[in-house]
C-alpha atoms as a PDB file:
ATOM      1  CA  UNK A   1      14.028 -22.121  -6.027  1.00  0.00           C
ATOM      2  CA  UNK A   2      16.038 -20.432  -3.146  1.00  0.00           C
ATOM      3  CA  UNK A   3      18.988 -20.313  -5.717  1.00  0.00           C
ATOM      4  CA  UNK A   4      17.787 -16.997  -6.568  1.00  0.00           C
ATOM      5  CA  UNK A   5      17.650 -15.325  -3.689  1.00  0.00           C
ATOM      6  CA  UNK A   6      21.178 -14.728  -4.021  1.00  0.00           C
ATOM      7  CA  UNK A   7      19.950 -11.731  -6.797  1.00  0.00           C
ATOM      8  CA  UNK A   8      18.138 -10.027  -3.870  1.00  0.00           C
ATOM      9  CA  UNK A   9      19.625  -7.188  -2.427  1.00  0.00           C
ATOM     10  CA  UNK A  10      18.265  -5.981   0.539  1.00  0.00           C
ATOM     11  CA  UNK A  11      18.794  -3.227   3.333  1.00  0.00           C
ATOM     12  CA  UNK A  12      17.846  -5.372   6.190  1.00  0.00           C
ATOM     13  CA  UNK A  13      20.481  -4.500   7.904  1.00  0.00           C
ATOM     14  CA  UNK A  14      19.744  -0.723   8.733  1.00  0.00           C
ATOM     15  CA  UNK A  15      15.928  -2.582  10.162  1.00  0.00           C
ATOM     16  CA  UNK A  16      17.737  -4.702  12.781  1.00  0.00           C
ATOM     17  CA  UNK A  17      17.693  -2.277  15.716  1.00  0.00           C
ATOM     18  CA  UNK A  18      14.784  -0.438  14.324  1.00  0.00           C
ATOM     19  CA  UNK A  19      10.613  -1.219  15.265  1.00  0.00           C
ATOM     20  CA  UNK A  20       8.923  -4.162  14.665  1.00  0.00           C
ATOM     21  CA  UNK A  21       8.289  -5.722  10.940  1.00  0.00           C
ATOM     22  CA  UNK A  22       5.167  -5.219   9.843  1.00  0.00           C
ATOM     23  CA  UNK A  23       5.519  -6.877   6.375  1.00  0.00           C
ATOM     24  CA  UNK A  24       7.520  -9.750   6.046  1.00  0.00           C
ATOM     25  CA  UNK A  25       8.413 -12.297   3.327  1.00  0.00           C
ATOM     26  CA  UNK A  26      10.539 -14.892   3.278  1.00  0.00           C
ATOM     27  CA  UNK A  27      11.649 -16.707  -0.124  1.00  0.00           C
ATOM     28  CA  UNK A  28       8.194 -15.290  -1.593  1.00  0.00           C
ATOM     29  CA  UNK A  29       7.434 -17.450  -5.201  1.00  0.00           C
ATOM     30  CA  UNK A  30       4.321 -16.042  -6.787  1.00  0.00           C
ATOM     31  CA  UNK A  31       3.780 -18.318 -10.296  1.00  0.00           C
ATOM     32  CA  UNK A  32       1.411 -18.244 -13.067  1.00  0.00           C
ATOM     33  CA  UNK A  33       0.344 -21.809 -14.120  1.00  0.00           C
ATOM     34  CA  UNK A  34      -1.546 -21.577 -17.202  1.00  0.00           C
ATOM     35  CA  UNK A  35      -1.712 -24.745 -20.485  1.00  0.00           C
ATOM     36  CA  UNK A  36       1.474 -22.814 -21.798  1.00  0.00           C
ATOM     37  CA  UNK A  37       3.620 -23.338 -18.350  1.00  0.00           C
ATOM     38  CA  UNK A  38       4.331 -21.642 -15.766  1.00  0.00           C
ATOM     39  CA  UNK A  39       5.565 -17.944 -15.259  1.00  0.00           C
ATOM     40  CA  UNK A  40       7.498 -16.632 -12.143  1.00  0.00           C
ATOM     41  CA  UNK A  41       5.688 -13.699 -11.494  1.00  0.00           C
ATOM     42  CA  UNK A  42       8.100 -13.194  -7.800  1.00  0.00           C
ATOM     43  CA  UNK A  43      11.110 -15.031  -7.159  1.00  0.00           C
ATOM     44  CA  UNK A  44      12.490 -15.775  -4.092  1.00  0.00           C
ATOM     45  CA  UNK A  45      11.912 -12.404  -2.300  1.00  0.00           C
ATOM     46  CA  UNK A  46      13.011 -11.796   1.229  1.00  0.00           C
ATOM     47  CA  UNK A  47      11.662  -8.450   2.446  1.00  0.00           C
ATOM     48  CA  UNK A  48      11.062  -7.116   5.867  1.00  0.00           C
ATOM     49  CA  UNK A  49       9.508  -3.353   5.998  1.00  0.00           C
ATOM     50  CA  UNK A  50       9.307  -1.932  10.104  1.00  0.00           C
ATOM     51  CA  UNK A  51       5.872  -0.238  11.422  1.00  0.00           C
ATOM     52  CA  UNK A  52       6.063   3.199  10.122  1.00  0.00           C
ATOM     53  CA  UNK A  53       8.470   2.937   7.224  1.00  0.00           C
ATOM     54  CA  UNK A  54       8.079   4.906   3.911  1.00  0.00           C
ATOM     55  CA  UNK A  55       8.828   3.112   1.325  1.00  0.00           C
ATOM     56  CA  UNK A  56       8.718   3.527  -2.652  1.00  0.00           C
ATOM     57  CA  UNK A  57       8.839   0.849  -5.145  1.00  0.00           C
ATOM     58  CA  UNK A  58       9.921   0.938  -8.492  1.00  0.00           C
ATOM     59  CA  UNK A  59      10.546  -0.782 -11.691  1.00  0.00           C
ATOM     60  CA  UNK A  60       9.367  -1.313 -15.317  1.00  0.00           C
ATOM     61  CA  UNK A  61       6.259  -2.267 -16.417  1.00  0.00           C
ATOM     62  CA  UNK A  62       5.602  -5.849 -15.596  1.00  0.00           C
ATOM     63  CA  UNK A  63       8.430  -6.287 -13.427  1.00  0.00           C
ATOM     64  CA  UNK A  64       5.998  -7.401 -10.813  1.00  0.00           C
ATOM     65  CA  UNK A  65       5.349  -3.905  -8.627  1.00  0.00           C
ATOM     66  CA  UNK A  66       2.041  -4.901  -8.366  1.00  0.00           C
ATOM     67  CA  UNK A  67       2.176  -8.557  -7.533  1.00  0.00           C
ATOM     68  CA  UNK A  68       4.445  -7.629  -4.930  1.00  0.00           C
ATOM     69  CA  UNK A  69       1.790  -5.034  -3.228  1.00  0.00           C
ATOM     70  CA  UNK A  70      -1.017  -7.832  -3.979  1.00  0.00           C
ATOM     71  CA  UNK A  71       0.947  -9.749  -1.586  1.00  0.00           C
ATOM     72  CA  UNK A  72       1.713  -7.684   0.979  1.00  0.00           C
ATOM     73  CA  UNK A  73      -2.137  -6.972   0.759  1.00  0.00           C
ATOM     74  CA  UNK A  74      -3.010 -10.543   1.424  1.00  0.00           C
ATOM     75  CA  UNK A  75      -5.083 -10.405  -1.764  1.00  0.00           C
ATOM     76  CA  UNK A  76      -2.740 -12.806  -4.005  1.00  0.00           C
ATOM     77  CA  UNK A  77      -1.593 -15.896  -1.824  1.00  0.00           C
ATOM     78  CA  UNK A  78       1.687 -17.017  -2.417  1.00  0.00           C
ATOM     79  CA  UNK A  79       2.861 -20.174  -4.368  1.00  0.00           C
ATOM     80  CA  UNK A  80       5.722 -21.005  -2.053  1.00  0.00           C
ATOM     81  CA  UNK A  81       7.224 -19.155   0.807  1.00  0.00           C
ATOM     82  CA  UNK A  82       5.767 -16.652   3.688  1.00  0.00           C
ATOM     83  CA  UNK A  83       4.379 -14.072   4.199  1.00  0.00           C
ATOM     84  CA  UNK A  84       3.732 -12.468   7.677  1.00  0.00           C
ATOM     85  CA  UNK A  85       1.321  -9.327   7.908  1.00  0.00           C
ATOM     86  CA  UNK A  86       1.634  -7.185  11.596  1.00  0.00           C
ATOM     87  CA  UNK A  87       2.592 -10.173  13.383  1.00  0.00           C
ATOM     88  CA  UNK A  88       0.385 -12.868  11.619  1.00  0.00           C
ATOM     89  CA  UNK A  89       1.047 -15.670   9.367  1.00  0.00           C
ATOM     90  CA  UNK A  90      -0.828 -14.678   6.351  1.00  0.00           C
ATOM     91  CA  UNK A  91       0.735 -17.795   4.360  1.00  0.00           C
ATOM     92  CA  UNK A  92      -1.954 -20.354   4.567  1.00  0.00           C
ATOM     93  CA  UNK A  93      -4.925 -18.342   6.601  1.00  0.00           C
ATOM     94  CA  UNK A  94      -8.442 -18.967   4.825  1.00  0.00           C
ATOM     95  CA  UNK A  95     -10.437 -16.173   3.519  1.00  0.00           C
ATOM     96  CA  UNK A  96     -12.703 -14.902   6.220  1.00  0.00           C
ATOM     97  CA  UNK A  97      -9.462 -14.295   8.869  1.00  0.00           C
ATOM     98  CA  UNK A  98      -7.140 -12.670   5.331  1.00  0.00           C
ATOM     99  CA  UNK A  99     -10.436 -10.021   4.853  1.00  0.00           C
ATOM    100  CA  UNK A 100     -10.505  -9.382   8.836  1.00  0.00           C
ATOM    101  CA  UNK A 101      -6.934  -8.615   8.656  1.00  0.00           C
ATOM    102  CA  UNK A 102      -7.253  -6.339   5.673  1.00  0.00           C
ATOM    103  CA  UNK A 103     -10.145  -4.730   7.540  1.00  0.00           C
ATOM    104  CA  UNK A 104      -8.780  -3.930  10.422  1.00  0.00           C
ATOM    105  CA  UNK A 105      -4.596  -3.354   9.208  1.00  0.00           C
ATOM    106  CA  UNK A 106      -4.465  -2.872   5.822  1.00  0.00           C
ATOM    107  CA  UNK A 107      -5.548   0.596   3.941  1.00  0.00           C
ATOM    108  CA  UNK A 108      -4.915   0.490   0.306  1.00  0.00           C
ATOM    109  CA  UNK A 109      -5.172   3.701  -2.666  1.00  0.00           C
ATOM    110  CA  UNK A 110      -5.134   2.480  -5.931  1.00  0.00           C
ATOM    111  CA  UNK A 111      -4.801   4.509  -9.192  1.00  0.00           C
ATOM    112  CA  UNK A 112      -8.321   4.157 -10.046  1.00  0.00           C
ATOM    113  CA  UNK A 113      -9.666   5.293  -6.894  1.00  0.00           C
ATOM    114  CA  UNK A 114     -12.251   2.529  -6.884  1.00  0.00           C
ATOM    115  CA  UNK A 115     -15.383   4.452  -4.771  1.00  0.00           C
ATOM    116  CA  UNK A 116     -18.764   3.017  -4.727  1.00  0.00           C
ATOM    117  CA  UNK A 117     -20.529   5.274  -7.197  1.00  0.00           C
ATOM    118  CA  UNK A 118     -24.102   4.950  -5.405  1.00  0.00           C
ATOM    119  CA  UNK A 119     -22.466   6.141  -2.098  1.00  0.00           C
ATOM    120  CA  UNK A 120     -21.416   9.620  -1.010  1.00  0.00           C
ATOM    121  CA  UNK A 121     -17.973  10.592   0.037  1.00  0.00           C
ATOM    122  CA  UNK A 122     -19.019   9.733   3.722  1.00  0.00           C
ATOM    123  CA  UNK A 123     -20.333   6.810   2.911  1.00  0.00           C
ATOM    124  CA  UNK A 124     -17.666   5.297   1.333  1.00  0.00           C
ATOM    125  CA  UNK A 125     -15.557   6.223   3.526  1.00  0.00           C
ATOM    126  CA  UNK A 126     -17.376   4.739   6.865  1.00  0.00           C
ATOM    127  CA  UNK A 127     -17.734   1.307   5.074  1.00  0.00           C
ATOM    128  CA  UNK A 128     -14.736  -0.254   6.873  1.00  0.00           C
ATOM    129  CA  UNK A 129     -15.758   1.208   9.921  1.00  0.00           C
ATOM    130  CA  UNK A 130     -19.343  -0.135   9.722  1.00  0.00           C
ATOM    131  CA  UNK A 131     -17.990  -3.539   8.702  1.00  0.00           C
ATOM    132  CA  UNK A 132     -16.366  -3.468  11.930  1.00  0.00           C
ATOM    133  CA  UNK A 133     -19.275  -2.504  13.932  1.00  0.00           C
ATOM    134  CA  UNK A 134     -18.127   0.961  14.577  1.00  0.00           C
ATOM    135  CA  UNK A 135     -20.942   3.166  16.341  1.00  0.00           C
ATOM    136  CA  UNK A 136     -19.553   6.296  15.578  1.00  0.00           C
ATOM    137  CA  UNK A 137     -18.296   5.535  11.650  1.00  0.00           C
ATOM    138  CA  UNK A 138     -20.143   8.401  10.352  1.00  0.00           C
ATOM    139  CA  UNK A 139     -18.227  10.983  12.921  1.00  0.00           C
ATOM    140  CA  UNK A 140     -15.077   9.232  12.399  1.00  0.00           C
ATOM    141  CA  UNK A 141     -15.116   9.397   8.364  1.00  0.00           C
ATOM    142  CA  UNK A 142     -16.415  12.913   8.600  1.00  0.00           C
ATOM    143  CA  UNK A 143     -13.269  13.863   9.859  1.00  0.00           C
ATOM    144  CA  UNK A 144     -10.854  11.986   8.067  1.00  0.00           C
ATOM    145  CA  UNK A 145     -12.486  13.852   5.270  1.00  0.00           C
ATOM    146  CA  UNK A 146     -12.497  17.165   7.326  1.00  0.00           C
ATOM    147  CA  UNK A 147      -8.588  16.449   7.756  1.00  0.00           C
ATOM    148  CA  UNK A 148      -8.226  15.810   3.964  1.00  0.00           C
ATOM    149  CA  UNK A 149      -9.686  18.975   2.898  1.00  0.00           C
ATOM    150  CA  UNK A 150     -12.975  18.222   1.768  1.00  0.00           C
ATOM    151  CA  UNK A 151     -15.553  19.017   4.849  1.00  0.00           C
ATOM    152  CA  UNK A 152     -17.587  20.505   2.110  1.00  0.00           C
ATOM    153  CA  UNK A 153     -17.628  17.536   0.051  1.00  0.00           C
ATOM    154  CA  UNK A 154     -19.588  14.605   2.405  1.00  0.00           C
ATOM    155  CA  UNK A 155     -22.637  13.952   0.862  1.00  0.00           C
ATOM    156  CA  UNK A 156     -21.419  14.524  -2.470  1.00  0.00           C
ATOM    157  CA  UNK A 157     -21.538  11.331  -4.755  1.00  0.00           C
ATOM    158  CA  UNK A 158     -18.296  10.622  -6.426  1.00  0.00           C
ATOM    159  CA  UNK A 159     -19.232  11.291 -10.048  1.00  0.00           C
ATOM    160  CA  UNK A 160     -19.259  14.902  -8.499  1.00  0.00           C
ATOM    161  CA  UNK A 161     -16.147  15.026  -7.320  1.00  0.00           C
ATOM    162  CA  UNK A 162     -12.978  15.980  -8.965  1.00  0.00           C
ATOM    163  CA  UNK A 163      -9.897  13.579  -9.421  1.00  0.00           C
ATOM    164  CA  UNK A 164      -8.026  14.696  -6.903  1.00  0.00           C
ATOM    165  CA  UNK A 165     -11.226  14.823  -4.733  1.00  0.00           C
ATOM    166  CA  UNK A 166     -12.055  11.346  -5.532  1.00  0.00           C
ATOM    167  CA  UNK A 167      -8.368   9.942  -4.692  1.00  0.00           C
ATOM    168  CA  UNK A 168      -8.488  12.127  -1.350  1.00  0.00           C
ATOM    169  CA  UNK A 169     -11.237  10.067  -0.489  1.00  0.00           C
ATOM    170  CA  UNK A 170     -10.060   7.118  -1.295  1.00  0.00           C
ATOM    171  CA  UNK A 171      -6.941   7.856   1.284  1.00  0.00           C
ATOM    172  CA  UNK A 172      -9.562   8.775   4.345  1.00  0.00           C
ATOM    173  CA  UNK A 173     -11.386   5.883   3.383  1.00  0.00           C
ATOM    174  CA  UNK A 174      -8.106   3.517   3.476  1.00  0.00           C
ATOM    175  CA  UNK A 175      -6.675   5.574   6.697  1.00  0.00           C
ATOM    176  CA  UNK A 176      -9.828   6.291   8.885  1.00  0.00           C
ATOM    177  CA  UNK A 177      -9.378   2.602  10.191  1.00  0.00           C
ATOM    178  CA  UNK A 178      -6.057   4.049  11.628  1.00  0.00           C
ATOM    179  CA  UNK A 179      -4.232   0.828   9.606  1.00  0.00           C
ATOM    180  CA  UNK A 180      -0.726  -0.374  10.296  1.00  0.00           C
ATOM    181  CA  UNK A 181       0.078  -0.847   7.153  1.00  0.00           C
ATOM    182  CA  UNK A 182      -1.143   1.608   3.718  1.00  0.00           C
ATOM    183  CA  UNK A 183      -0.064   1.057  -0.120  1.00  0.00           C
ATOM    184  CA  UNK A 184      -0.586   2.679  -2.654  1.00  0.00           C
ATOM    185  CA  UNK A 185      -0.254   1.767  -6.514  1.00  0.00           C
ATOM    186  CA  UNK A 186      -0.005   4.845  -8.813  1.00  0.00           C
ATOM    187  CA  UNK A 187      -1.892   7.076  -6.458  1.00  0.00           C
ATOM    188  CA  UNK A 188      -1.064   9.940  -9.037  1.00  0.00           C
ATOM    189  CA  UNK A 189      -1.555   8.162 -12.333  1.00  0.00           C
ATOM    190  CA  UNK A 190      -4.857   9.105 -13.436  1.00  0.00           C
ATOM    191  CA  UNK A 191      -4.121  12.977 -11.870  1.00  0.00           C
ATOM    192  CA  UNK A 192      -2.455  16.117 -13.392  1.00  0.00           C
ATOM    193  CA  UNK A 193       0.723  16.822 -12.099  1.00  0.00           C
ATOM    194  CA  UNK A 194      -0.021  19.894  -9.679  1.00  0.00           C
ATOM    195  CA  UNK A 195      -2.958  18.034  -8.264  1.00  0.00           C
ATOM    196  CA  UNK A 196      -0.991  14.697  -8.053  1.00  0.00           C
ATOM    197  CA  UNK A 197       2.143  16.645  -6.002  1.00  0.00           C
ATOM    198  CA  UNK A 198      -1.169  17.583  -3.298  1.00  0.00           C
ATOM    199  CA  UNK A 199      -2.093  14.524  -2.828  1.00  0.00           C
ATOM    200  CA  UNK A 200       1.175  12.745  -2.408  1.00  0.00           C
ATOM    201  CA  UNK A 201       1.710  15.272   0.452  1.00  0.00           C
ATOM    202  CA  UNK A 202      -1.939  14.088   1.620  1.00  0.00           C
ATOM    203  CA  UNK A 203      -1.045  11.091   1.273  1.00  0.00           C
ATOM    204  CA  UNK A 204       2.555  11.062   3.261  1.00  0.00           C
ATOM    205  CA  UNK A 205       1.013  12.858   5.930  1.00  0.00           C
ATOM    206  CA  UNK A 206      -2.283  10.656   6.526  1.00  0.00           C
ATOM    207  CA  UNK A 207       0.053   7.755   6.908  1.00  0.00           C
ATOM    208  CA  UNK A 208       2.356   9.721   9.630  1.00  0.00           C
ATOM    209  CA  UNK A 209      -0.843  11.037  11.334  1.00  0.00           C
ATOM    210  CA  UNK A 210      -1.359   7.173  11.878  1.00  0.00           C
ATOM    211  CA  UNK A 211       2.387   5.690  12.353  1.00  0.00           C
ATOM    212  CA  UNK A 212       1.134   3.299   9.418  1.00  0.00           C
ATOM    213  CA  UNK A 213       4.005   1.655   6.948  1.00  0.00           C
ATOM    214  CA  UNK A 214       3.802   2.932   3.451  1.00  0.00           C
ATOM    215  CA  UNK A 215       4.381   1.395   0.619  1.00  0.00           C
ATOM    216  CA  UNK A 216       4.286   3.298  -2.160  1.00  0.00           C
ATOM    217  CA  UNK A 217       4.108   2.095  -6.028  1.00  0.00           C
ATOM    218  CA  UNK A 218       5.306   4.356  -8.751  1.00  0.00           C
ATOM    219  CA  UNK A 219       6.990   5.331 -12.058  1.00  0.00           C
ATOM    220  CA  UNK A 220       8.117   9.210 -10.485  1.00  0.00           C
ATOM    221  CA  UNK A 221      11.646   8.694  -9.497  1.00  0.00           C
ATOM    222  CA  UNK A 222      11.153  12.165  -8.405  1.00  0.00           C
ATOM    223  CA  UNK A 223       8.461  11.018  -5.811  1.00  0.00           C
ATOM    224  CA  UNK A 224      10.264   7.562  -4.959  1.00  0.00           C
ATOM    225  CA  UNK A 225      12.784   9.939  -3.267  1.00  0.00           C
ATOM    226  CA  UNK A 226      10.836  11.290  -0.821  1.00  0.00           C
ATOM    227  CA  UNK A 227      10.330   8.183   0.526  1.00  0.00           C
ATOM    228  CA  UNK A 228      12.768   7.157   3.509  1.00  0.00           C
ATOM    229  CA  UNK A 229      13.613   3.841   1.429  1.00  0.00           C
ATOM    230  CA  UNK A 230      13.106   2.886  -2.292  1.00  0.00           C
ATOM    231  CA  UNK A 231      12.943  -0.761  -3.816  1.00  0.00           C
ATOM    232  CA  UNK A 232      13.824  -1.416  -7.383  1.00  0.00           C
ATOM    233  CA  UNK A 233      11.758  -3.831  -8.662  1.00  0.00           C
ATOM    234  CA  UNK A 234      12.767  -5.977 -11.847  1.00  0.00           C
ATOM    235  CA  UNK A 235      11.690  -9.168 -13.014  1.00  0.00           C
ATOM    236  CA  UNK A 236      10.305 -10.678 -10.096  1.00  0.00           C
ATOM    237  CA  UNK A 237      13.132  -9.805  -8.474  1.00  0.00           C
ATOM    238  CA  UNK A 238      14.219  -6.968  -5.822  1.00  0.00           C
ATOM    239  CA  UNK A 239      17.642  -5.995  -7.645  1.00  0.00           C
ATOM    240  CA  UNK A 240      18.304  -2.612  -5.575  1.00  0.00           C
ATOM    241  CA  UNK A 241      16.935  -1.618  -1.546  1.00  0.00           C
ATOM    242  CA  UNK A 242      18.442   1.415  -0.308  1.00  0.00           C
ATOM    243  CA  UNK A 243      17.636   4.258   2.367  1.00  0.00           C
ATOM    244  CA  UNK A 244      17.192   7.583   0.701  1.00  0.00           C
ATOM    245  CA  UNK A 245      20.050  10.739   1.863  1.00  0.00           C
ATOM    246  CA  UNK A 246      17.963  12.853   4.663  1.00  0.00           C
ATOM    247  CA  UNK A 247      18.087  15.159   1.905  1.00  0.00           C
ATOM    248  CA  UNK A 248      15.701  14.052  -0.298  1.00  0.00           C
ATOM    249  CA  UNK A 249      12.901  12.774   2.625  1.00  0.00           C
ATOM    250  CA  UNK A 250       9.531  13.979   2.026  1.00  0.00           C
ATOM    251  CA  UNK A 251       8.775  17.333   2.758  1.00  0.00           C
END
């Protein structure tokens, strides 16, 4: 299987001298065994992303965008290869230490926001906080939603709330843990444009309020160049990884 990793290009380079991976994988084989065969979902990836990075990822449809982010999640184990997660060997680590991990260093936004309809705003977003025996959770989500715009919104339930309330949310709930790593998969899909393009900048700048890595999923090329770094995803494979022109950083 390493035979393929000569089709991934990578930027690695320009991370030597920079701070600390934290997202790492090393010949990364994700396969779908089903009566039919098997599929190669990721093949052979070697990817190292440093604390703090932006980073977008694109591709087509089914190119494997979202495997890829499942990964680096430590919510799809790998079928051959590593994968190492702020420091940690992720590769074989049983369930209970993968969900403290997530807890506790990965925040993740996804497209469908994916609130707990029976719980407010500040409830949902003090559940990782209370799962980690925070005292003051309640204070601490309160502002994260405070800093996100919506100190009017707390005890609201989410069927209340707007889209673009609901996915600003979603990013205090995923940030107020102060993770060191946040992704993202279509943050803007299910929003109209003008309220997607405020939320990406909520987004970009929870994530720099907390020095976490982003990784970023999305079909906007427009968006992928804000990000310091963009990944071109296509089947299974990483075919492009290149740091974006100052110029085109996130505002």
């Amino acid at each position: 299987m390493n035979s393929s990793n000569r089709h991934n290009v990578s930027a690695q380079a320009n991370q030597d001298k920079g701070p600390p991976a934290v997202i790492e994988l090393k010949d990364a084989w994700l396969q779908l065994r089903s009566q039919s065969g098997t599929t190669d979902i990721l093949k052979g990836i070697d990817l190292s992303i440093p604390a703090g990075q932006h980073v977008a990822v694109v591709g087509p449809s089914g190119a494997g965008k979202t495997s890829l982010l499942m990964v680096m999640s430590g919510l799809e184990a790998l079928t051959s290869g590593k994968a190492v997660l702020t420091g940690l060997d992720t590769t074989n680590m049983n369930e209970d230490r993968l969900a403290s991990l997530r807890r506790d260093n990965v925040g993740i936004v996804f497209q469908a926001f994916r609130l707990i309809p029976s719980m407010t705003a500040l409830q949902n977003v003090a559940v990782p906080l209370e799962l980690s025996g925070q005292a003051d959770a309640h204070d601490r989500a309160a502002k994260a939603l405070a800093d996100l715009g919506l100190p009017h919104r707390l005890n609201h339930l989410p069927d209340q709330l707007s889209g673009g309330e609901q996915q600003r949310v979603a990013i205090a709930r995923a940030i107020v843990p102060r993770p060191k790593i946040l992704l993202a998969d279509e943050p803007t899909g299910n929003l109209d444009s003008t309220t997607g393009q405020q939320v990406i900048k909520q987004l970009f700048s929870a994530a720099r309020s907390v020095q976490a890595a982003l990784v970023l999923i999305t079909h906007d090329e427009l968006l992928a160049s804000q990000c310091e770094r963009l990944l071109r995803v296509t089947d299974g494979l990483i075919t492009a990884d290149a740091m974006n022109r100052p110029s085109k950083k996130r505002a």
